[in-house]
N, C-alpha and C. Protein backbone atom coordinates (compact mmCIF):
# COMPACT_ATOMS: atom_id res chain seq x y z
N UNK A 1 32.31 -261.84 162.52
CA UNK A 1 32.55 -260.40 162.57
C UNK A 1 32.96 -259.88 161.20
N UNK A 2 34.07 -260.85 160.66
CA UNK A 2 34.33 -260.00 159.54
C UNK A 2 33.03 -260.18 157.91
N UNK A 3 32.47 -261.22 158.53
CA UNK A 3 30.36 -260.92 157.29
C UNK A 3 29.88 -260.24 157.79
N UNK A 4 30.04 -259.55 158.57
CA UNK A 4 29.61 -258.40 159.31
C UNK A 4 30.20 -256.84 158.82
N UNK A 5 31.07 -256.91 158.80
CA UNK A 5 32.24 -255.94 158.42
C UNK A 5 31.68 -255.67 156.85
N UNK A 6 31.54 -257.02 156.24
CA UNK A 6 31.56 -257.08 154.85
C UNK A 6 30.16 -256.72 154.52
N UNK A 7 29.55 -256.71 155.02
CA UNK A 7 27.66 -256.38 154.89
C UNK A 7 27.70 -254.99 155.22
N UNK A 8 28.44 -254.35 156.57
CA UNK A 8 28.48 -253.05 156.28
C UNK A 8 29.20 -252.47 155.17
N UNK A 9 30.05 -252.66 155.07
CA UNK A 9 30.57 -251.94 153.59
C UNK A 9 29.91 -252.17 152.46
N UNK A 10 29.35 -253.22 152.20
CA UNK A 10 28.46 -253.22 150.90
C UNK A 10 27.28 -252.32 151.54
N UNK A 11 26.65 -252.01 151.95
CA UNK A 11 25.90 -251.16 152.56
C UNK A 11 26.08 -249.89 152.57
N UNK A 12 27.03 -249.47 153.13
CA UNK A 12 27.53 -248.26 153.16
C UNK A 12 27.93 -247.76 151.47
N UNK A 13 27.91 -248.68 150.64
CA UNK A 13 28.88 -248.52 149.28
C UNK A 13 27.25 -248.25 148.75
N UNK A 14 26.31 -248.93 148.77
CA UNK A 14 25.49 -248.52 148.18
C UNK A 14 24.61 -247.63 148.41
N UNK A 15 24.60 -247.18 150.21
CA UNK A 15 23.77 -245.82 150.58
C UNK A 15 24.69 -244.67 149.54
N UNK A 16 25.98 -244.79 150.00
CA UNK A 16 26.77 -243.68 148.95
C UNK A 16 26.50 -243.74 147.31
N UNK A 17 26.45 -244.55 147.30
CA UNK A 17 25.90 -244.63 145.28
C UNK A 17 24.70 -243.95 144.85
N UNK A 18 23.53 -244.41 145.94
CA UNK A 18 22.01 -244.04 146.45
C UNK A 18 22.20 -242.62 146.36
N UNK A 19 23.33 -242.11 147.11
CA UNK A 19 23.60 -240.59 147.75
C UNK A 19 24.05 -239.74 146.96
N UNK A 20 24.82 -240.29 145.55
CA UNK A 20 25.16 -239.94 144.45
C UNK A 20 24.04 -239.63 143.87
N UNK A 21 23.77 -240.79 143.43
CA UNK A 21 22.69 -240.57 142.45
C UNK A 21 21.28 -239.89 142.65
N UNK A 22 20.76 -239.60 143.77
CA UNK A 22 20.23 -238.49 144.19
C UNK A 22 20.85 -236.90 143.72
N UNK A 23 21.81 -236.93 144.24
CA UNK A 23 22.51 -235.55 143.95
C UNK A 23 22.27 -235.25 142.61
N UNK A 24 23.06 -236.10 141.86
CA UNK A 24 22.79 -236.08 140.38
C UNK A 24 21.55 -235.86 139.94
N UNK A 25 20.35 -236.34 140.38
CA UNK A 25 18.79 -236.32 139.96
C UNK A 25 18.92 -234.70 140.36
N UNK A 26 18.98 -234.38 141.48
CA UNK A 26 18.78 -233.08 141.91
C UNK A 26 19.62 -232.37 140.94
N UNK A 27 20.66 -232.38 140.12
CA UNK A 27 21.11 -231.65 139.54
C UNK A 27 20.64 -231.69 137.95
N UNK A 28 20.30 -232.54 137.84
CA UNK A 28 19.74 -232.99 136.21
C UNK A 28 18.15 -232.22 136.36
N UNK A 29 17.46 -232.34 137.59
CA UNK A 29 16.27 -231.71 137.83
C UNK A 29 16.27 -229.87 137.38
N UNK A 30 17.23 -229.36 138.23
CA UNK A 30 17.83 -228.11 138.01
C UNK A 30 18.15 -227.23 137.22
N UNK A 31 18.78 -228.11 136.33
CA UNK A 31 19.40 -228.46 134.94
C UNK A 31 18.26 -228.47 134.11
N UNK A 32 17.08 -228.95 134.04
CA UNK A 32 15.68 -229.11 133.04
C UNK A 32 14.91 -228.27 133.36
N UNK A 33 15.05 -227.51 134.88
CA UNK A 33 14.06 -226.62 134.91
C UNK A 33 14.47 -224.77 134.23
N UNK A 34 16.07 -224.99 134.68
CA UNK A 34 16.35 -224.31 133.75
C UNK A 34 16.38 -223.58 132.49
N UNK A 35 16.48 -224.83 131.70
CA UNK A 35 16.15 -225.06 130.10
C UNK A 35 14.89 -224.55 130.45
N UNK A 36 13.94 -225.29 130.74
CA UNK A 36 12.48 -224.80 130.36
C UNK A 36 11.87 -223.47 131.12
N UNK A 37 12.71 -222.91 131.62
CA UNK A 37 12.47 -221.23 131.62
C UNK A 37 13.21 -220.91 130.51
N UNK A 38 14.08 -221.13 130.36
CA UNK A 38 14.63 -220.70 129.28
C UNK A 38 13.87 -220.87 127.87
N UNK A 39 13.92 -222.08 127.65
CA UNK A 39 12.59 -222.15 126.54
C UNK A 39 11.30 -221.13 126.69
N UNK A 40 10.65 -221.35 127.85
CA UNK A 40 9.34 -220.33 127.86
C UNK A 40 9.65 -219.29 127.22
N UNK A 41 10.73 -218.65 127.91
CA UNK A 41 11.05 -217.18 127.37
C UNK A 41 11.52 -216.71 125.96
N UNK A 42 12.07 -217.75 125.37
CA UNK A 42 12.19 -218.09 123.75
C UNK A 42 10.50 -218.02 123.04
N UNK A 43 9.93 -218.89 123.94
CA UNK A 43 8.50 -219.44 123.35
C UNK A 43 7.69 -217.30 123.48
N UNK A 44 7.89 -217.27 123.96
CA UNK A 44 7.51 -215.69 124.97
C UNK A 44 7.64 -214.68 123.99
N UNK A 45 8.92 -214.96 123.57
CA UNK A 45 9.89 -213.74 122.67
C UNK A 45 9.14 -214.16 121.15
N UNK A 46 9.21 -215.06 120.86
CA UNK A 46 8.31 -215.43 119.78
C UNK A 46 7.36 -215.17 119.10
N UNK A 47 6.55 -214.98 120.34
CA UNK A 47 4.70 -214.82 120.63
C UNK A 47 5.02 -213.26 120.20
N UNK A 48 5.92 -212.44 120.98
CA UNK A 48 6.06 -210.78 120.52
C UNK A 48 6.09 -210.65 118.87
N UNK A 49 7.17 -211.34 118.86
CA UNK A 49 7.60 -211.18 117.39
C UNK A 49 6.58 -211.34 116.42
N UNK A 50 5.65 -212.28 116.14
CA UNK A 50 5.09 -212.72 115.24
C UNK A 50 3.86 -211.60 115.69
N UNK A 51 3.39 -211.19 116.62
CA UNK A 51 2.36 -210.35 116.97
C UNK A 51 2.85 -209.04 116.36
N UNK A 52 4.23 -208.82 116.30
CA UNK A 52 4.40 -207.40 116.04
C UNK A 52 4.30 -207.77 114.34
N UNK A 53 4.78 -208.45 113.79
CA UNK A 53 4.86 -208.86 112.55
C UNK A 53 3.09 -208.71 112.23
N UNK A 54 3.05 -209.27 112.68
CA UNK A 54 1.12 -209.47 112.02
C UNK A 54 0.58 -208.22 111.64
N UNK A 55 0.85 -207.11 112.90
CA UNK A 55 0.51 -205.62 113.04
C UNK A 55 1.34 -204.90 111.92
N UNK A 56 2.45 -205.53 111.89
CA UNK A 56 3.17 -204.94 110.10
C UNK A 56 2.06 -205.22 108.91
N UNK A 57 2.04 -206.49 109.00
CA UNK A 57 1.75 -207.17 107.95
C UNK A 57 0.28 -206.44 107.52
N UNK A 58 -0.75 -206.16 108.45
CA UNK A 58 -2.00 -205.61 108.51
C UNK A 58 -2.13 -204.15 108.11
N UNK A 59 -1.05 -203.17 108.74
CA UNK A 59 -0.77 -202.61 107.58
C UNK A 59 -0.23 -201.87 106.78
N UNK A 60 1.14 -202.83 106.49
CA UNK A 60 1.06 -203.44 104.92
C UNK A 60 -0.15 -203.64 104.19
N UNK A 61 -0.47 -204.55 104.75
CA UNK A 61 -1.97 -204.86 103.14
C UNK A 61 -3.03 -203.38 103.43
N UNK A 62 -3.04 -202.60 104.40
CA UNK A 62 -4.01 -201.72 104.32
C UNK A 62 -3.20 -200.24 103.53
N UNK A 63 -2.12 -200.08 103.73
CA UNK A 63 -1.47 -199.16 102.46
C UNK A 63 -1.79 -199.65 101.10
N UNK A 64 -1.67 -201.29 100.89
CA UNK A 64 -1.60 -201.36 99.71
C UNK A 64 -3.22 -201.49 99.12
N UNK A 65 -3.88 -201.96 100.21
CA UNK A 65 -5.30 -201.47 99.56
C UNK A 65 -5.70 -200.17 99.16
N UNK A 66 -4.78 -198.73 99.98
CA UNK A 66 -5.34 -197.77 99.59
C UNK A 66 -4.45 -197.29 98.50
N UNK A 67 -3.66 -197.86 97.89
CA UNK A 67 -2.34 -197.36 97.36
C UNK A 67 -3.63 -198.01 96.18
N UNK A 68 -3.88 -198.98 96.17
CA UNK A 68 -5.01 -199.53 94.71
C UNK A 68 -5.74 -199.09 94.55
N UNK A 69 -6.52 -198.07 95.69
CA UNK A 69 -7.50 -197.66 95.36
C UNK A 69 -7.08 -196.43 94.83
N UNK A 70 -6.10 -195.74 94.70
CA UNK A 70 -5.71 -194.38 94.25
C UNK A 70 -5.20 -195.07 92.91
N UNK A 71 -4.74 -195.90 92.74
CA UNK A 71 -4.04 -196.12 91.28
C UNK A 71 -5.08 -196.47 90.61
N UNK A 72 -6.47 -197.15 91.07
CA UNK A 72 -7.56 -197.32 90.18
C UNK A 72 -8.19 -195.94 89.92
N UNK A 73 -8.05 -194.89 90.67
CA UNK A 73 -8.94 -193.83 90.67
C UNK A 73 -8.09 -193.28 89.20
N UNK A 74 -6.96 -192.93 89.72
CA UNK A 74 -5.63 -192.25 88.92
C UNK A 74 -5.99 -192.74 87.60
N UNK A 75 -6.04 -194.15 87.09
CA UNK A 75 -6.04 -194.83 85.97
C UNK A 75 -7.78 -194.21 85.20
N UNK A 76 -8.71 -194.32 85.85
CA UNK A 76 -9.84 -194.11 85.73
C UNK A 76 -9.98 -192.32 85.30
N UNK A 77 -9.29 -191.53 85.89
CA UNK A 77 -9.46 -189.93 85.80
C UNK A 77 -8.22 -189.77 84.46
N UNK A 78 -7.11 -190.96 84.17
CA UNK A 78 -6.59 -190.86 82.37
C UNK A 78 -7.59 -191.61 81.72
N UNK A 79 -8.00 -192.39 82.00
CA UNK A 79 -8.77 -192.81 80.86
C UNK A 79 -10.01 -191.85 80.21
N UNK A 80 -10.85 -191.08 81.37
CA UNK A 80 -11.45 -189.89 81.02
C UNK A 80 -10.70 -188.97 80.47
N UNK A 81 -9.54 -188.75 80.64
CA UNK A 81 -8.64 -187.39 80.14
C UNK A 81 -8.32 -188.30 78.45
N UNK A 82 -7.93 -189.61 78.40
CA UNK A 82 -7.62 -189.82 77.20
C UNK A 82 -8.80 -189.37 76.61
N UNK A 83 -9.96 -190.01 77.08
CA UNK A 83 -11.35 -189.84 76.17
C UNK A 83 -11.30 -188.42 75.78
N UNK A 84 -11.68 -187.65 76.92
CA UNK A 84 -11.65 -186.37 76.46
C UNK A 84 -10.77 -185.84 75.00
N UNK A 85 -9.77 -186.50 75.24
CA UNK A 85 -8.70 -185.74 74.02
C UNK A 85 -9.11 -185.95 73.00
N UNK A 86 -9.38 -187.54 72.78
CA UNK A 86 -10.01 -188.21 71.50
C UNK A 86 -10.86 -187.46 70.72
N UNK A 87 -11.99 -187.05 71.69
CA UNK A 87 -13.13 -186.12 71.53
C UNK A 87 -13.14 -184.57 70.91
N UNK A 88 -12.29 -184.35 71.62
CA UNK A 88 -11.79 -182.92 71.14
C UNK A 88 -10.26 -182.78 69.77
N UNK A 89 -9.91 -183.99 69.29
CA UNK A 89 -9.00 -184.21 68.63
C UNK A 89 -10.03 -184.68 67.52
N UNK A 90 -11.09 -185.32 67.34
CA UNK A 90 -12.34 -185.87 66.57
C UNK A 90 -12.89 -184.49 65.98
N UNK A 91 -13.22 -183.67 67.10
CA UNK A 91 -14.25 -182.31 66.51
C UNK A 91 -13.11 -181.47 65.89
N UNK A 92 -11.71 -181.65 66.43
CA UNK A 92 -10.85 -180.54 65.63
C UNK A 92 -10.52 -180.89 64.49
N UNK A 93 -10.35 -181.72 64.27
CA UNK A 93 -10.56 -182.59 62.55
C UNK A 93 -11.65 -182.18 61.88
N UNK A 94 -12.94 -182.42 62.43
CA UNK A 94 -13.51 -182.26 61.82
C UNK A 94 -14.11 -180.71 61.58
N UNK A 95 -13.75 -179.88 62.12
CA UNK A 95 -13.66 -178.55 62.02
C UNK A 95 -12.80 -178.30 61.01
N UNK A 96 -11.70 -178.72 60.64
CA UNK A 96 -10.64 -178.73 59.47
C UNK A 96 -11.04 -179.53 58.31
N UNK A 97 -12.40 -180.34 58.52
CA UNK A 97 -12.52 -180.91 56.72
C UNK A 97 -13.84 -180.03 56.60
């Protein structure tokens, strides 16, 4: 009776350990699924960010393409105005010799 006694309690000691450690899985499970909503939504928030960034960034470079194209024009309409002067600073000289 009492290897009997003693077989149930080792028995019983290890359904309860079994019964633990289940629980625990179930809570470590819980616990990871957690995190990884949590992550997604990091991963999520991310995906916004860099999308809104890109749409900066695009334009950005399209101001600054047109911002070049006015400073080439700008540069191009002095360089005619320098010419011009040259020209008319050339004939007024030479109207004076």
């Amino acid at each position: 009776m009492n290897q009997q006694k003693a077989l149930y309690e080792t028995i019983r000691q290890d359904r309860n350990q079994y019964s633990k450690k289940l629980v625990e899985s179930y809570d470590e499970n819980a616990d990871l699924k957690r995190r990884f909503r949590l992550l997604q939504l990091q991963i999520q928030q991310l995906k916004e960010e860099i999308t809104e960034k890109e749409k900066m960034l695009s334009t950005v470079k399209l101001e600054v393409n047109q911002k070049g194209k006015e400073l080439t024009r700008e540069i191009a309409c002095a360089r005619n105005q320098a010419q011009t002067l040259a020209t008319q600073k050339n004939k007024i000289q030479e109207l004076y010799n």
